[in-house]
Protein backbone atom coordinates (compact mmCIF):
# COMPACT_ATOMS: atom_id res chain seq x y z
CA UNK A 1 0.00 0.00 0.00
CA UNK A 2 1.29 3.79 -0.85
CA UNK A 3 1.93 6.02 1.33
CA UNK A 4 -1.03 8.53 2.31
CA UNK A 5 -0.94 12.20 2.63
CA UNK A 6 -3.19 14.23 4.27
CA UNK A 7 -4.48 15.19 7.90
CA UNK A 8 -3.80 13.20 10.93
CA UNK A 9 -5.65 11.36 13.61
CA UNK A 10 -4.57 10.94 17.17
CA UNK A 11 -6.14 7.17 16.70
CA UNK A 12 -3.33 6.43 14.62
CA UNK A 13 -0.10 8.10 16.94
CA UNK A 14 1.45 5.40 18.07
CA UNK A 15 4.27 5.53 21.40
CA UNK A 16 6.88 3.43 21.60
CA UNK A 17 9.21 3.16 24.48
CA UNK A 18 12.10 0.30 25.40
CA UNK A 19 11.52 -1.59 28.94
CA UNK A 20 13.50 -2.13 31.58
CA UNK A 21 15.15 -5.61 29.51
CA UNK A 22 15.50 -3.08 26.23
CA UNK A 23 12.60 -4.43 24.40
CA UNK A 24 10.80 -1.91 22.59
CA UNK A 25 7.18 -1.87 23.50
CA UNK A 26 4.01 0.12 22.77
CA UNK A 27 1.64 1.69 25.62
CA UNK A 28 -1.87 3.00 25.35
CA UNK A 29 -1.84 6.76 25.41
CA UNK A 30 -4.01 9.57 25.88
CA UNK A 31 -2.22 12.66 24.69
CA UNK A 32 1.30 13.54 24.17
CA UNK A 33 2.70 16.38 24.36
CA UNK A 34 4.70 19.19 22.01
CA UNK A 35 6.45 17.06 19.94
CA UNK A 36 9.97 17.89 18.62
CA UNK A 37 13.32 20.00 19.51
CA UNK A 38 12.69 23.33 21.67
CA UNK A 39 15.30 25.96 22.21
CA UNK A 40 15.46 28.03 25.35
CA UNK A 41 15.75 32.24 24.00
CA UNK A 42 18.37 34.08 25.64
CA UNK A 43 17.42 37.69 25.46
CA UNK A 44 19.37 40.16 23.34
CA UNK A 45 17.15 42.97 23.90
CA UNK A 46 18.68 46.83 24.49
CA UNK A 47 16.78 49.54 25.91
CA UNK A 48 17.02 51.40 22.38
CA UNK A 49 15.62 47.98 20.41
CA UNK A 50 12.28 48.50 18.70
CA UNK A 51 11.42 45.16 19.46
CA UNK A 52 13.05 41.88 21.52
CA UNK A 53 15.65 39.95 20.16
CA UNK A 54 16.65 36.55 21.12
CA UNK A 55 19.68 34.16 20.44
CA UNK A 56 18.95 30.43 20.31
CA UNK A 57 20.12 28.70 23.66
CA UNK A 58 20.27 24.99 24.19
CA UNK A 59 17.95 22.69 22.72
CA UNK A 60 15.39 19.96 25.38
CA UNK A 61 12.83 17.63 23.78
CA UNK A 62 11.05 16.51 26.54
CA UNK A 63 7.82 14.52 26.12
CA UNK A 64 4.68 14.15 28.60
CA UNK A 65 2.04 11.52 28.17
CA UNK A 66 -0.59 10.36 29.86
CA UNK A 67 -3.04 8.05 29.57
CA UNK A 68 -5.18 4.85 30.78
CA UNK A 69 -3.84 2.89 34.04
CA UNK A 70 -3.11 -0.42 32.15
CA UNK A 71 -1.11 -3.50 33.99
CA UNK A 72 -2.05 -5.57 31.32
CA UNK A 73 1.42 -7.93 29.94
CA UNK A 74 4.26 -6.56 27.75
CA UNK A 75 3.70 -7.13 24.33
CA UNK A 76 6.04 -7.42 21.27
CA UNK A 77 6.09 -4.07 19.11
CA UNK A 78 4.16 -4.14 16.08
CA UNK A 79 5.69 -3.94 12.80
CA UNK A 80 5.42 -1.49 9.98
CA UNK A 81 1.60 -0.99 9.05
CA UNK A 82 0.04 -3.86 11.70
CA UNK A 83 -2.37 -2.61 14.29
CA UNK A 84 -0.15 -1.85 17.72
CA UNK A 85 -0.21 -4.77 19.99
CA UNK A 86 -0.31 -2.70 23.84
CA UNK A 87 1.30 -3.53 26.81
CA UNK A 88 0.11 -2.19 30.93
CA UNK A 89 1.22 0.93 30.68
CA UNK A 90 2.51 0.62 34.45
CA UNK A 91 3.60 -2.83 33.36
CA UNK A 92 6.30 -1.25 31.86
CA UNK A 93 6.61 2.50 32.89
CA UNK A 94 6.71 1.70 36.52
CA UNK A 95 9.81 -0.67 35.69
CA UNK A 96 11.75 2.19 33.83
CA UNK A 97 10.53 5.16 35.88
CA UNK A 98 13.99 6.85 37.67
CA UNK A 99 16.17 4.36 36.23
CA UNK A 100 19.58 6.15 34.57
CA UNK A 101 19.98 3.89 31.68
CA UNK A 102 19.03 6.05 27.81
CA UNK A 103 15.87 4.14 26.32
CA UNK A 104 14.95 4.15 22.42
CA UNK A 105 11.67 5.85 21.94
CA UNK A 106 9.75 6.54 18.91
CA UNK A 107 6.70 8.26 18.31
CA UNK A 108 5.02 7.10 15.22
CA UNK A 109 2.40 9.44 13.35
CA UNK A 110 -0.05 7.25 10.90
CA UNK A 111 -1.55 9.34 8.23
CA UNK A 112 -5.43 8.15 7.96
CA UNK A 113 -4.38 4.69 9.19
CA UNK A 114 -1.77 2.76 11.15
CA UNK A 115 1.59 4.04 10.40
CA UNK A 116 3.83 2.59 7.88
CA UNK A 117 7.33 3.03 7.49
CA UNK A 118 8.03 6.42 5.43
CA UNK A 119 5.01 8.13 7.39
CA UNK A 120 6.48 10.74 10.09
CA UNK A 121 7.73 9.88 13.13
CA UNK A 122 10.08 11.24 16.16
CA UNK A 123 12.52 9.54 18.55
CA UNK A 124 15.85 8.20 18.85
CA UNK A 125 17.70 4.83 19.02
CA UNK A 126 19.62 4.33 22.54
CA UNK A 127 22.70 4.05 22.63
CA UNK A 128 25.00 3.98 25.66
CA UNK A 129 25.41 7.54 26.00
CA UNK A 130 21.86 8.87 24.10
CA UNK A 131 18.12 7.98 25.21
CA UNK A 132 15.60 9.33 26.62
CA UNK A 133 15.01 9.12 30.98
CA UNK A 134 11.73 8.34 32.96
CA UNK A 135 11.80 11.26 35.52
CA UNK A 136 8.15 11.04 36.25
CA UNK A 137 5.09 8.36 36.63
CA UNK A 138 2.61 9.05 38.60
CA UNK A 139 -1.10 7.60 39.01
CA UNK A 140 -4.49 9.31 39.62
CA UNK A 141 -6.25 6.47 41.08
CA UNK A 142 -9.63 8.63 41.16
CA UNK A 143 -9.52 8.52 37.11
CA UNK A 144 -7.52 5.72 36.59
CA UNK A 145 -5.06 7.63 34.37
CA UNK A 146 -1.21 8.38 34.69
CA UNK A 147 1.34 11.19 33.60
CA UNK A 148 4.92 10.22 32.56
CA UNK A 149 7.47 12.77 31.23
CA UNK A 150 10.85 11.69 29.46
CA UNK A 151 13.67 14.04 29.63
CA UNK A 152 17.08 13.27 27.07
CA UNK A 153 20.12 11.82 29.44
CA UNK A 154 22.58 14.37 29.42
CA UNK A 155 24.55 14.40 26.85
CA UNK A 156 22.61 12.79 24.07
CA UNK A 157 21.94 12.94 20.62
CA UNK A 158 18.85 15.14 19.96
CA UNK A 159 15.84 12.78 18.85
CA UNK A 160 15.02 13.79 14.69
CA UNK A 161 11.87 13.28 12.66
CA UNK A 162 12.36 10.78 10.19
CA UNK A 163 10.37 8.26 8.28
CA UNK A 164 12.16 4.66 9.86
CA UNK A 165 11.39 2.98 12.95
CA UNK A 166 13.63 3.55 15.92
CA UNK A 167 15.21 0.49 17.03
């Protein structure tokens, strides 16, 4: 099947994040936050200046989630263009939450259906010195949902978009 173009659904974002044994694995979400590379503005701005100027600082790509309160068993990662098989989302993020090791993620936008390779997606493939972190899971137990946020380990490569699944 080609390749679609046009607008997208959230019912076809997939998230993808490794587990605590480095299998990739995806988890039911809710929303995710601002996807991509941010730069923090350092101020340039004069008391002369008709208007503010900024200069570029370093760049962050953190990413928040949240979503259903799922223990439900890891599952194997789909492939390219097969509905996403989910695991318990605290199956696996309470196992990676706070641990210091860089974890592939990948963030997989489907364009009218379940994403296929050469359809956008963002993330990055670990290595041992680029990933992202688990800083934060916690769990509202009056909705049943949980927040997660992923911060880069210091140091790392910055996650790209691209069109290939991270591994």
């Amino acid at each position: 099947m080609a390749v679609q173009t046009g607008r997208m659904q959230s019912r076809f974002v997939n998230f993808i994040i490794e587990d605590s044994g480095q299998a990739l694995r995806e988890i039911p979400v809710d929303s995710i936050g601002i996807v991509g590379v941010v730069y923090e503005e350092q101020t340039l701005t004069a008391f002369q200046d008709a208007v503010n100027g900024v200069l570029p600082g370093m760049p962050d790509a953190p990413i928040d989630i949240t979503g259903p309160w799922d223990s439900s068993a890891a599952q194997t990662a789909s492939a390219s263009g097969v509905v996403p098989a989910l695991s318990g989302s605290h199956t696996i993020l309470s196992a990676i939450n706070g641990l210091s090791v860089p974890l592939s993620m990948d963030i997989q936008f489907g364009v009218r259906h379940t994403w296929m390779t050469d359809e956008p997606q963002f993330g990055i493939s670990q290595s041992a010195t680029s990933g992202y972190l688990c800083v934060s899971y916690t769990v509202d137990a009056s909705t049943m949902t949980y927040s997660a946020r992923f911060v880069l380990l210091p140091g790392s490569s910055l996650p790209a978009w691209g069109t290939a699944a991270e591994s």
